[in-house]
Protein backbone atom coordinates (compact mmCIF):
# COMPACT_ATOMS: atom_id res chain seq x y z
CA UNK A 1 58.16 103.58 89.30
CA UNK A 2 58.74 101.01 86.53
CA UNK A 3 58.44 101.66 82.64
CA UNK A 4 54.63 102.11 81.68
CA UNK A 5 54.85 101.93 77.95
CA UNK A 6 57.05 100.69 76.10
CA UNK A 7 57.94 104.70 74.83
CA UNK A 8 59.94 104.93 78.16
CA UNK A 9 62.54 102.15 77.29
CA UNK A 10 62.67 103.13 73.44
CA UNK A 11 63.78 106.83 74.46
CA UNK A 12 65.83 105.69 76.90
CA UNK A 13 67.48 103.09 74.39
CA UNK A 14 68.50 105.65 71.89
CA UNK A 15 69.43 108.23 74.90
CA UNK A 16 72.04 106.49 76.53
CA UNK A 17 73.37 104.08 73.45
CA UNK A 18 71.54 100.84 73.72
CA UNK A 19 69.55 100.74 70.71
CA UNK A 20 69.52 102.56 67.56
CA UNK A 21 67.57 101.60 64.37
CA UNK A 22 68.97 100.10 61.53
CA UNK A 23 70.19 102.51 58.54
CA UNK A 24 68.48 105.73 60.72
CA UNK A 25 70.48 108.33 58.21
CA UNK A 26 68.79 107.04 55.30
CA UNK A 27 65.19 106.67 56.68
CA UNK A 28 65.90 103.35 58.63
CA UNK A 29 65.04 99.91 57.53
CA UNK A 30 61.89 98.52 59.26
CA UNK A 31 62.22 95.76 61.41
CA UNK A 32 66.21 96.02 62.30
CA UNK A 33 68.03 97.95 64.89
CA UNK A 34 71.50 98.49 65.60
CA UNK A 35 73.21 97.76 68.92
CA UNK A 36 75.19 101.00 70.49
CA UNK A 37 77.76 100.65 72.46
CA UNK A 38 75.63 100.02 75.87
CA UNK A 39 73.27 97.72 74.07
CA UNK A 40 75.75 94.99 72.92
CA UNK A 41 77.73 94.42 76.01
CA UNK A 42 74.12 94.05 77.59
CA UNK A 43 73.05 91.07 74.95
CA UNK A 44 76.82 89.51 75.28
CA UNK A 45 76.49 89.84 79.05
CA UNK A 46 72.93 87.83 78.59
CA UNK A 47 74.47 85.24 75.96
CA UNK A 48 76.92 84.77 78.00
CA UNK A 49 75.07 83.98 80.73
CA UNK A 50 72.52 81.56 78.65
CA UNK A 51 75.53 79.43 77.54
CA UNK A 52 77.11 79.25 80.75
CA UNK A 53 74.04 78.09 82.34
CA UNK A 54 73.01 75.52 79.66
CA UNK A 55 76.33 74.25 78.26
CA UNK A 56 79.17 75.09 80.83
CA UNK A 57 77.35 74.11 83.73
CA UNK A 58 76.06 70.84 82.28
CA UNK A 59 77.57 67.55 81.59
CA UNK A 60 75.41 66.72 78.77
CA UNK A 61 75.66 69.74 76.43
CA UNK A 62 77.90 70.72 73.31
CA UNK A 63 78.01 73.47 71.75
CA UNK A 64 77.91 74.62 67.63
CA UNK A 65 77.95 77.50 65.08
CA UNK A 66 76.41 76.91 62.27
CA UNK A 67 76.32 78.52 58.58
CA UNK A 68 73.54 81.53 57.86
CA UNK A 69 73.04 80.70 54.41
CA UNK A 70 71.02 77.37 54.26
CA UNK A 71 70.85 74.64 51.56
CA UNK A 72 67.06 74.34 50.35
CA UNK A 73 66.36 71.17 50.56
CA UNK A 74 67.29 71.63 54.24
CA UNK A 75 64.20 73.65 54.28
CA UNK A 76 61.67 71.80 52.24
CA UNK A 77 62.27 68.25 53.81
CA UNK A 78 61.81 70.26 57.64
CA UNK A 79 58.45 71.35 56.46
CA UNK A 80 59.25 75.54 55.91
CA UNK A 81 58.66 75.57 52.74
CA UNK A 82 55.00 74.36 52.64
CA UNK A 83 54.50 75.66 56.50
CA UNK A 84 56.63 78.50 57.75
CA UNK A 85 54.18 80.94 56.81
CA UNK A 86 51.62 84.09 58.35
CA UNK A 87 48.25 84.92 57.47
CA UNK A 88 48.31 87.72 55.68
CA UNK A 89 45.44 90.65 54.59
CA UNK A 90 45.29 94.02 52.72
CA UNK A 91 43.16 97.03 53.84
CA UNK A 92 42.13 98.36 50.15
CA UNK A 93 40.95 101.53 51.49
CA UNK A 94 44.48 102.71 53.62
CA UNK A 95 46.62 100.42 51.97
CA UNK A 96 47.58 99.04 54.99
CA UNK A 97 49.11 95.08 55.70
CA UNK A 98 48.55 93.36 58.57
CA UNK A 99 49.19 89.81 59.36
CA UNK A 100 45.55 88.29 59.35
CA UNK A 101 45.40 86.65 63.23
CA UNK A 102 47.03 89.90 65.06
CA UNK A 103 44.21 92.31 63.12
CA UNK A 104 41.61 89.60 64.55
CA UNK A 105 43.16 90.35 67.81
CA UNK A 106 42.40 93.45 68.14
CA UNK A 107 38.67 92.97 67.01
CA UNK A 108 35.96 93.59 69.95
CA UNK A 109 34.99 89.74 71.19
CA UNK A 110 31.81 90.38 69.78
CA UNK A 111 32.79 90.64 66.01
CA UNK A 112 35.03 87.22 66.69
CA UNK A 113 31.94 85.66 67.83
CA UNK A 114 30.16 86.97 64.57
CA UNK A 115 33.07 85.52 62.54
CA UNK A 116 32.98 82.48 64.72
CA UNK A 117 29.28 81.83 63.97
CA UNK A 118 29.84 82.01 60.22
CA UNK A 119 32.66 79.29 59.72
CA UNK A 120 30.76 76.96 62.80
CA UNK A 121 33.14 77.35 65.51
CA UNK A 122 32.44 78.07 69.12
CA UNK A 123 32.01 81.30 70.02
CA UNK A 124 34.76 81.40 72.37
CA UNK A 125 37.72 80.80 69.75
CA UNK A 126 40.63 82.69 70.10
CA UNK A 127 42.29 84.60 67.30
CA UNK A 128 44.89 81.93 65.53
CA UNK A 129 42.07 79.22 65.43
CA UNK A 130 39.41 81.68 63.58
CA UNK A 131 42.24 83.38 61.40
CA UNK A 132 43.05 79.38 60.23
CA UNK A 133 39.31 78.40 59.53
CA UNK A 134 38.67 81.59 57.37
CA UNK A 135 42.10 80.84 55.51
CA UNK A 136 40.66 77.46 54.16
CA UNK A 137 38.05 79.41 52.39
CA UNK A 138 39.13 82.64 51.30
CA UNK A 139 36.27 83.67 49.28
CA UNK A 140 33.92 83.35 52.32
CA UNK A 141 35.89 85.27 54.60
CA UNK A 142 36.23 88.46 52.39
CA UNK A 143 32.85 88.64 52.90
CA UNK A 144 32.09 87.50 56.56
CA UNK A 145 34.89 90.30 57.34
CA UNK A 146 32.55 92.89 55.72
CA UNK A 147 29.36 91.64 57.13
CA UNK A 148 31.29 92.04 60.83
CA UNK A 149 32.72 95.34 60.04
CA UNK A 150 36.37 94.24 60.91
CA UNK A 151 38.19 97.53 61.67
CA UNK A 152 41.49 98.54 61.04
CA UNK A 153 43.29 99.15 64.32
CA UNK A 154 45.58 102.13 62.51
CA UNK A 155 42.28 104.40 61.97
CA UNK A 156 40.03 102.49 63.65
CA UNK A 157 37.58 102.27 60.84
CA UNK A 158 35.92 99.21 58.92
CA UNK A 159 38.48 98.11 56.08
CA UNK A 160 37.81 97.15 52.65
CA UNK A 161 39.67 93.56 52.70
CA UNK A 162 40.90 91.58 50.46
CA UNK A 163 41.03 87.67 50.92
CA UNK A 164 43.17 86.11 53.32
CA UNK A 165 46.33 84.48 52.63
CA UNK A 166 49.43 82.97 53.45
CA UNK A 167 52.84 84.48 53.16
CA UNK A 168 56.43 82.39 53.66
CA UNK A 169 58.58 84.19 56.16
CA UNK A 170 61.68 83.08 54.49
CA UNK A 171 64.43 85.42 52.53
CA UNK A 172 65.61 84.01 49.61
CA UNK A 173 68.94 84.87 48.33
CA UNK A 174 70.90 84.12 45.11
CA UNK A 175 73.86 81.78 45.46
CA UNK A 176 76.97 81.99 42.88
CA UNK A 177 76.84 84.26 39.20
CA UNK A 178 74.08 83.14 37.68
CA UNK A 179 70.74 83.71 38.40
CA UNK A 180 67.90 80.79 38.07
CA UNK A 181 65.54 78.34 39.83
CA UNK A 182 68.72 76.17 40.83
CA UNK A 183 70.94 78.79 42.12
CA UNK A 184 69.35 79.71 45.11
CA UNK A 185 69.42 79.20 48.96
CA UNK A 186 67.49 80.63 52.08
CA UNK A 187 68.62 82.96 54.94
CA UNK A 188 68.32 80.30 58.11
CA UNK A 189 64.79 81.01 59.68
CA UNK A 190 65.95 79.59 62.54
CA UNK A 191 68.86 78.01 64.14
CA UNK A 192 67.24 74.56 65.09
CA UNK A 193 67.49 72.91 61.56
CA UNK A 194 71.50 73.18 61.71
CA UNK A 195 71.77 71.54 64.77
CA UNK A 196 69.63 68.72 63.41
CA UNK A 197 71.51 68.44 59.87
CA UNK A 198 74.64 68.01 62.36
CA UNK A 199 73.41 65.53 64.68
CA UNK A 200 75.14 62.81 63.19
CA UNK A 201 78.39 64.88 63.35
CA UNK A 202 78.01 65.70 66.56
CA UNK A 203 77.26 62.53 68.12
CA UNK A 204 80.18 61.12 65.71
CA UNK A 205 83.10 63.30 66.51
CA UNK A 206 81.91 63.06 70.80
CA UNK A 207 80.84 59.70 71.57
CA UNK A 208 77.90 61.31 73.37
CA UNK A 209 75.17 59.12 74.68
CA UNK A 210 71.67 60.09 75.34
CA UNK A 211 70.51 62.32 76.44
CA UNK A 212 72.66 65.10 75.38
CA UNK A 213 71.90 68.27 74.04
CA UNK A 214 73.24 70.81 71.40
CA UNK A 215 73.34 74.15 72.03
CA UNK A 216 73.48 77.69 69.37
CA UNK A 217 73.62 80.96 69.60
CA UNK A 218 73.06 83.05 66.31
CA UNK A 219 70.87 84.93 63.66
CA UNK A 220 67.88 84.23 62.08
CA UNK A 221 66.05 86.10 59.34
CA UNK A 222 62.42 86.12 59.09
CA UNK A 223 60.24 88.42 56.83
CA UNK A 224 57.80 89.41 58.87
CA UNK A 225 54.33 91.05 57.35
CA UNK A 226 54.41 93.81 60.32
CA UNK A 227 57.67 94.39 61.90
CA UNK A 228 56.22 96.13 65.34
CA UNK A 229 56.67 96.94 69.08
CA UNK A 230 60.69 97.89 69.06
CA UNK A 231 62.70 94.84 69.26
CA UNK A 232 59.49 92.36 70.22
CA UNK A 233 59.14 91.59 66.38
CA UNK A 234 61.87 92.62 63.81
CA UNK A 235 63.44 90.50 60.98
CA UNK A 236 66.99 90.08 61.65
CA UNK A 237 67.22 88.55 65.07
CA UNK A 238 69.37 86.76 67.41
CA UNK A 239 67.90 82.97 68.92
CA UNK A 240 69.48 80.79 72.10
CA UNK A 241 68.18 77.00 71.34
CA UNK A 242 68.79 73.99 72.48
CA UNK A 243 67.85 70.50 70.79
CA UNK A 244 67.82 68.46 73.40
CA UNK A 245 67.71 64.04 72.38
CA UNK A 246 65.84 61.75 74.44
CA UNK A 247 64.47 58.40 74.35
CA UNK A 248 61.54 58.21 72.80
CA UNK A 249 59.25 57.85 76.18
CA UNK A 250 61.17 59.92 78.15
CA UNK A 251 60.48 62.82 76.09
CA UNK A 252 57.39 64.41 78.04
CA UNK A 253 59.40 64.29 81.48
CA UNK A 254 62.52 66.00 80.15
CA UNK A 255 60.25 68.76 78.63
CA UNK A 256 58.50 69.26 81.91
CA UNK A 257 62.14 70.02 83.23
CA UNK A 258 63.51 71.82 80.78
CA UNK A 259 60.19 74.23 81.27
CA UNK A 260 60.78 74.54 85.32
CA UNK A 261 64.96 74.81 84.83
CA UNK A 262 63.79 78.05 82.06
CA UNK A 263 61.72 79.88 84.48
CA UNK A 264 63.88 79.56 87.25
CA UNK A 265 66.80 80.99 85.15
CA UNK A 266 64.86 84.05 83.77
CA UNK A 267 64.12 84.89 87.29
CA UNK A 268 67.39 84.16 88.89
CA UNK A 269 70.00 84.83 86.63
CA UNK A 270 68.23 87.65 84.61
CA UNK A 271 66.00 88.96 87.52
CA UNK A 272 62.83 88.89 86.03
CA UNK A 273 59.75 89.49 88.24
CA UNK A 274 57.97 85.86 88.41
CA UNK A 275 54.73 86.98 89.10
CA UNK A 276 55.87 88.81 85.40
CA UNK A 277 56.24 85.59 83.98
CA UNK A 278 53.03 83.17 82.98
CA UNK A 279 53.54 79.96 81.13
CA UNK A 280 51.02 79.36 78.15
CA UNK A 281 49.84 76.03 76.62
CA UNK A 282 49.80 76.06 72.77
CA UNK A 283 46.58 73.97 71.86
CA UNK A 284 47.29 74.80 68.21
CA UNK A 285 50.29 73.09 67.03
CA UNK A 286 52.99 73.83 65.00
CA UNK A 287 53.49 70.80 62.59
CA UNK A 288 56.23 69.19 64.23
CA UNK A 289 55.02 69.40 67.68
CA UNK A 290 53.77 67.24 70.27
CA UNK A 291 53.30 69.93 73.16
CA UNK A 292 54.70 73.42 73.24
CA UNK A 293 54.95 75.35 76.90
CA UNK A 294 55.73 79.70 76.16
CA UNK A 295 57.53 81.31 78.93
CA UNK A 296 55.47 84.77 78.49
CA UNK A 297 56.55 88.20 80.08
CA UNK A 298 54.45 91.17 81.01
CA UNK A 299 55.64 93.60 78.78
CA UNK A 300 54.73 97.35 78.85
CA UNK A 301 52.01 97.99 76.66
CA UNK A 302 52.45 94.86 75.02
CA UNK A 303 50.90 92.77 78.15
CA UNK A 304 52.07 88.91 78.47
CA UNK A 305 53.71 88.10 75.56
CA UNK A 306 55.85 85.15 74.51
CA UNK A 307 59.95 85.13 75.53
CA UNK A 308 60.69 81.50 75.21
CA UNK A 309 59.30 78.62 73.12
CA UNK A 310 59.83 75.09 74.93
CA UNK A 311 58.33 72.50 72.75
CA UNK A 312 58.17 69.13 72.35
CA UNK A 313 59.33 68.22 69.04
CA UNK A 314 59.15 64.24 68.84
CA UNK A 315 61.16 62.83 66.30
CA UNK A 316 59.66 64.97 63.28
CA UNK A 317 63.06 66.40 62.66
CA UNK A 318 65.45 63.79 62.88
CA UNK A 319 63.05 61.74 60.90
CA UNK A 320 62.32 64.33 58.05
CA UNK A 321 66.57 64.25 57.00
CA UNK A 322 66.35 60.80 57.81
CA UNK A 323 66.82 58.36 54.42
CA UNK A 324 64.79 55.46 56.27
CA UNK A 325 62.08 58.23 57.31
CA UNK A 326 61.76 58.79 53.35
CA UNK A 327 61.45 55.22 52.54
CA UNK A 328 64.60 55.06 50.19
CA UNK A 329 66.43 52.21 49.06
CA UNK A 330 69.58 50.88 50.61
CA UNK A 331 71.10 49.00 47.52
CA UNK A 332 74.56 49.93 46.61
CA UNK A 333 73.39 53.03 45.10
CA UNK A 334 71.40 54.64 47.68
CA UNK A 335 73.09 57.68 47.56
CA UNK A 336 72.57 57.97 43.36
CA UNK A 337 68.90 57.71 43.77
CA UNK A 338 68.25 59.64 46.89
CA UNK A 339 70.25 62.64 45.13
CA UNK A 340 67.66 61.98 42.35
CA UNK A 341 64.98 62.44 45.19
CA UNK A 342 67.15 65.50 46.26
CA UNK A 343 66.83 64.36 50.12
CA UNK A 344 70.18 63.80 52.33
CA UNK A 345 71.48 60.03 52.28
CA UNK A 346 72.33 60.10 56.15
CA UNK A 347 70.72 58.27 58.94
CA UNK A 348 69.94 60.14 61.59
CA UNK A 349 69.54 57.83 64.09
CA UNK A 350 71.08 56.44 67.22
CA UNK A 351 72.24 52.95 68.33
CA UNK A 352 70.68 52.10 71.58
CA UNK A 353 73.19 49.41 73.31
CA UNK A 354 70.86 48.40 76.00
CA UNK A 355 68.13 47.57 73.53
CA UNK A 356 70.76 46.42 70.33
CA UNK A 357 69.06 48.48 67.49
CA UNK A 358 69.11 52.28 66.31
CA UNK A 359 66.25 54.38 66.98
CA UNK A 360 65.37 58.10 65.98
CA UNK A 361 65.92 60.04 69.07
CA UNK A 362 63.16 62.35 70.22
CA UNK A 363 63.69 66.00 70.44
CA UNK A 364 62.89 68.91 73.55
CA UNK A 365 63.69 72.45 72.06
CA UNK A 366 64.09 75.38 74.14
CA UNK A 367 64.22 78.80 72.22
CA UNK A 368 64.53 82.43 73.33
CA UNK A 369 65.35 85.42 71.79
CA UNK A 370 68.46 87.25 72.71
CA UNK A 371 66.23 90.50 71.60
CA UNK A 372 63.34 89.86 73.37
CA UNK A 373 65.54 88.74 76.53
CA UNK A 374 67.19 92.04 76.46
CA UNK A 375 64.23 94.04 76.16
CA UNK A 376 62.49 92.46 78.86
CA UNK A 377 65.97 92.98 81.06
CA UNK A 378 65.75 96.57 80.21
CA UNK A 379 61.87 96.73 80.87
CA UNK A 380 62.23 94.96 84.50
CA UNK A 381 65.28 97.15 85.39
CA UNK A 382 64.09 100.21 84.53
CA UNK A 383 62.68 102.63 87.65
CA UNK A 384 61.76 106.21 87.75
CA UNK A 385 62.68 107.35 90.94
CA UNK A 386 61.53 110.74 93.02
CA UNK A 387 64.29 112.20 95.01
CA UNK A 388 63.98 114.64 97.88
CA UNK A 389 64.68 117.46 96.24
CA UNK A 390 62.10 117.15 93.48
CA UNK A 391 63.83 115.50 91.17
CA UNK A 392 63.40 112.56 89.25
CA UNK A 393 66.24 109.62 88.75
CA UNK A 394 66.01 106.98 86.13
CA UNK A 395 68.34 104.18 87.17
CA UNK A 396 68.09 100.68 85.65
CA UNK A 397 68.49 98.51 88.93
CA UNK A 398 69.98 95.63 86.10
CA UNK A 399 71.56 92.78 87.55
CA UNK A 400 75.26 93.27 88.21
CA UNK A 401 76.99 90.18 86.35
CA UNK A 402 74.22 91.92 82.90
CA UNK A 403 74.77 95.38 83.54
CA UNK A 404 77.33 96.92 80.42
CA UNK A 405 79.55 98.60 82.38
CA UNK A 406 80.16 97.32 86.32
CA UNK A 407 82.46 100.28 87.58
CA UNK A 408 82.72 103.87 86.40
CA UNK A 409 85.73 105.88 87.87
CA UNK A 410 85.65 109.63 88.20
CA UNK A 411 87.44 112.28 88.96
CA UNK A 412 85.68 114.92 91.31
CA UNK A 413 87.93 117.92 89.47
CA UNK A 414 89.17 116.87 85.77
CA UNK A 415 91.72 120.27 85.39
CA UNK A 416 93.10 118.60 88.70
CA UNK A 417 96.35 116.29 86.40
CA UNK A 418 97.09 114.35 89.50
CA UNK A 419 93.42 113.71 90.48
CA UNK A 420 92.73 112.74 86.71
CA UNK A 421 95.96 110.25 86.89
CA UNK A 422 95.37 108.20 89.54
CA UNK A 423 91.72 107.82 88.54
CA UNK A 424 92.69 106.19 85.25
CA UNK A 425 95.42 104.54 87.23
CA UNK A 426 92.27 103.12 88.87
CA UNK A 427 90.57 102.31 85.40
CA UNK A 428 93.08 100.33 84.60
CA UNK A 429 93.91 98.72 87.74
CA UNK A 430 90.34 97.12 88.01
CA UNK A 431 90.07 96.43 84.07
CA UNK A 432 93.42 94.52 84.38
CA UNK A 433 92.37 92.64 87.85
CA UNK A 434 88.90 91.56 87.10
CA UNK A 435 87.88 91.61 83.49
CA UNK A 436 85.26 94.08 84.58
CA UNK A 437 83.89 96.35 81.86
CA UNK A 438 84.96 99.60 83.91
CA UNK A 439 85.47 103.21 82.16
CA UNK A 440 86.24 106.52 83.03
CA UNK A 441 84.20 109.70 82.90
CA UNK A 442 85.15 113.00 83.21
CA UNK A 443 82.74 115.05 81.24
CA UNK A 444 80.06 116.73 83.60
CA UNK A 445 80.13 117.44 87.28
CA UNK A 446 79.77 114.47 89.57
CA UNK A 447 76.11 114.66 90.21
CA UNK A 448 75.14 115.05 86.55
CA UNK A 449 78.41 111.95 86.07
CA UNK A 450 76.64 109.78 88.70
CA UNK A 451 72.64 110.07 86.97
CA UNK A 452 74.52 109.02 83.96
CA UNK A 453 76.02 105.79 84.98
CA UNK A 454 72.11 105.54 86.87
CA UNK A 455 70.40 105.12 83.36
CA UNK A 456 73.52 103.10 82.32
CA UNK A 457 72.54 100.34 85.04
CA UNK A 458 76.01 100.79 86.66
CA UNK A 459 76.38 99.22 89.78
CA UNK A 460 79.37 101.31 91.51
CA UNK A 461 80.56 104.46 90.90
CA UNK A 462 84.13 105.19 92.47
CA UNK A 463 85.13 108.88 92.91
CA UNK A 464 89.14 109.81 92.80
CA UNK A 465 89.43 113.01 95.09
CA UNK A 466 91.66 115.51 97.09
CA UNK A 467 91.31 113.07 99.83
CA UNK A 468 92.71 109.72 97.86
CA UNK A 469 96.01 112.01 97.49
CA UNK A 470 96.01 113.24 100.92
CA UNK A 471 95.38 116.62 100.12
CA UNK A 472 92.17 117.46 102.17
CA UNK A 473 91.71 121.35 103.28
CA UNK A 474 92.51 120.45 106.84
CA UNK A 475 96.21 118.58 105.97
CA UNK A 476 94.57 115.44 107.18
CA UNK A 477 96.12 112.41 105.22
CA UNK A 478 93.76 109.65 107.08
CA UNK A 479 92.17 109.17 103.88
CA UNK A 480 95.40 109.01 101.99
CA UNK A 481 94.78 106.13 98.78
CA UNK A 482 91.24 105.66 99.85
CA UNK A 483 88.44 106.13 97.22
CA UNK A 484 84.48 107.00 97.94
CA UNK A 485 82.31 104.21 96.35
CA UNK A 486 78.85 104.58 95.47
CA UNK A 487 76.13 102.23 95.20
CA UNK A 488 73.57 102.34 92.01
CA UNK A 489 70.73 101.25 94.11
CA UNK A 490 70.82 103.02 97.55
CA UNK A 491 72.84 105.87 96.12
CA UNK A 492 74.75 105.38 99.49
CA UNK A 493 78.58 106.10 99.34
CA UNK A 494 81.04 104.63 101.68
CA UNK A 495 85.30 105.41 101.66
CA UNK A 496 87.41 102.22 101.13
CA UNK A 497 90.93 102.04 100.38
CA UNK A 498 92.14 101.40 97.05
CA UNK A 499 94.07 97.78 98.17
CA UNK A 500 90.79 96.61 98.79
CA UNK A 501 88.73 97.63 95.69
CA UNK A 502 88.70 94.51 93.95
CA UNK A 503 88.06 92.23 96.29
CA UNK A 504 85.45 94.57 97.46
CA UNK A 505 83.77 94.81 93.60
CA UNK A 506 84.27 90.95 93.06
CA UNK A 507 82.63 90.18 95.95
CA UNK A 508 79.33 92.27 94.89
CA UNK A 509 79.40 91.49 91.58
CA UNK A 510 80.91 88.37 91.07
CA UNK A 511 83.42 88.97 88.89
């Protein structure tokens, strides 16, 4: 039986050593969480995967690591300043925030119609469009929300609400001794504007032609109003994006593929369900988009919900750090003035030989969450199982090349010293050979060893015995350096010999 809320994976999380929250001793810190030691060879295991997909496995992709702390000017000429922001409201009576379009969400359809009606849009109008008509008139909206009897989804009572407003996302932080309006910069809110900053670099120091694409991997930091639903919305996360430069023209067909080459690696690489996966159509914009295509993913208790962003970005980007986009001068002392205008003196742009003049290269961006790609991993792996004795097995049936560890070895008796030395023998043997995450175990009986490498999402268990050393009860030594191997899945065990171990485990697992 798969996970039915998302209570399931959270207890599992902080059972076996996935997932911990952030600061737990001191009362945690909402919206971060700690990876244990299961939990962060899972997300390398998926990063890893990600960038050997997208930039190993392409001929047309390079990859960069770019700084955290961001220059803010970066930010204001991209458009976060004025337009990285979330509605924002204020129950008077609980005290409780919410960000504005998630409590219309949760509003019966008939009090969105009501609110509909009053600011003369259709009836029909999902949450983000009525949040961003009642935003352009505040005043109004307090008191159409009173009039519909908005509730507050934590009591479930009609709130006292304050107006609507915006709220910037970024973190500020102060840069150097002194502290003042110049001495500032911004935590990155995402990892897109560094690649962009560096696309002159980049296409400098390779001689790449279009298309090409740069890839990142990294941290962003986003202040979100109402941290929720475990790892699905925090404020310190981890991004995979890609900024991908066309020719303006052939920009809608490469996003088309880039949507189709996503969905096909989510299922076959990360073995997501596809009937789990939907693709939604943004109709409202972000401010630099042309189209944007969501990859969602049923969720427990969350429902579809977004996983990847694929959008369109035209050439708002290149063009916004651009010094011709900004209509500067290009006398002698362009760069004296433009610092005036505190805007970057580069060109962003790219010489087209077939058509002898630059042009400002348009932009697909794919972007997933590492988080969000891990917990849906550990939502579509995860099975409660009945056994025939009554029992019930968790396993998570994860995919072998993202499972944490790929081979346990245990001992069947650990006060046996030569049972418990060739099994690390055998640790080590398959560590060394393979560069397979393999441990040993030899803390509980088998059975109770075995459920434990089940929740772990081990595929293979192999089990060091009297038999391996030829010293079965009957003085048989026909098993003599064999080993009994267990599969995660069928829970079926089979005896090979310990020559052919590796080949046997690279084979299934692909290491």
């Amino acid at each position: 039986m798969a996970a039915e809320s998302m209570e399931q994976i959270v207890s599992l999380c902080k059972r076996r050593g996935f997932i911990f929250p952030g600061g737990e001793i001191y009362g945690g810190l909402q919206g971060t969480y700690d990876y244990g030691p299961l939990g962060v060879e899972l997300k390398n295991n998926l990063k890893r995967l990600w960038w050997k997909h997208n930039v190993y496995e392409r001929d047309d992709m390079e990859g960069i690591e770019t700084a955290l702390l961001t220059n803010r000017y970066v930010l204001r000429y991209s458009g976060h300043e004025q337009a990285f922001t979330d509605p924002l409201i204020d129950n008077r009576t609980n005290k409780k925030r919410h960000r504005f379009d998630h409590l219309l969400r949760e509003q019966k359809p008939e009090v969105l119609a009501q609110l509909s009606r009053d600011f003369g849009l259709s009836e029909d109008s999902d949450d983000e469009t009525v949040a961003a008509a009642l935003l352009e008139d505040p005043k109004k909206a307090e008191q159409s929300l009173k009039a519909a009897k908005v509730v507050d989804p934590t009591d479930n009572k009609p709130g006292d609400w304050t107006e609507p407003r915006t709220f910037n996302l970024m973190f500020k932080t102060q840069v150097g001794p002194v502290a003042d309006d110049e001495s500032f910069a911004y935590l990155r809110p995402e990892t897109a504007q560094g690649m962009f900053v560096n696309f002159k670099n980049v296409l400098d120091s390779t001689n790449r032609k279009l298309p090409f694409g740069i890839a990142q991997m990294g941290k962003s930091f986003r202040n979100e109003i109402t941290p929720r639903n475990f790892l699905f919305r925090v404020r310190e996360l981890e991004q995979m994006e890609i900024e991908y430069f066309v020719k303006p023209g052939e920009d809608e067909r490469v996003h088309e593929e880039w949507i189709q080459d996503h969905m096909n690696w989510w299922v076959e690489e990360v073995g997501l369900d596809r009937d789990k996966l939907q693709l939604f159509e943004h109709v409202k914009l972000s401010h630099y988009s042309k189209r944007t295509v969501d990859i969602l993913y049923k969720f427990p208790t969350l429902g579809f919900d977004e996983l990847e962003g694929i959008a369109n970005r035209t050439d708002w980007d290149l063009g916004s750090h651009s010094r011709d986009q900004q209509n500067l001068p290009l006398s002698d002392n362009t760069k004296e003035k433009a610092l005036k205008n505190e805007h970057s003196v580069e060109k962003l742009t790219y010489f087209d030989h077939e058509e002898k003049k630059h042009i400002v290269p348009f932009v697909v961006e794919p972007a997933a969450g590492v988080d969000r790609g891990v917990l849906a991993a550990l939502c579509e792996a995860y099975d409660e199982e009945a056994l025939e004795n009554g029992e019930t097995r968790v396993v998570l049936r994860l995919k072998p090349a993202l499972a944490p560890i790929k081979v346990a070895v245990l001992p069947l008796a650990k006060n046996k010293p030569d049972i418990v030395a060739k099994a690390k023998e055998i640790k080590r043997m398959i560590q060394a050979g393979s560069g397979m995450r393999a441990v040993y175990d030899d803390t509980a009986a088998i059975g109770r060893l075995y459920r434990r490498q089940d929740e772990a999402g081990t595929p293979f268990c192999v089990t060091v015995d009297y038999d391996t050393l030829g010293q079965s009860r009957d003085g048989s030594t026909d098993l003599l350096d064999t080993v009994t191997i267990r599969d995660r899945d069928t829970m079926k065990q089979e005896r090979i010999a310990i020559k052919d171990l590796l080949p046997f485990l690279r084979e299934r697992i692909g290491a």
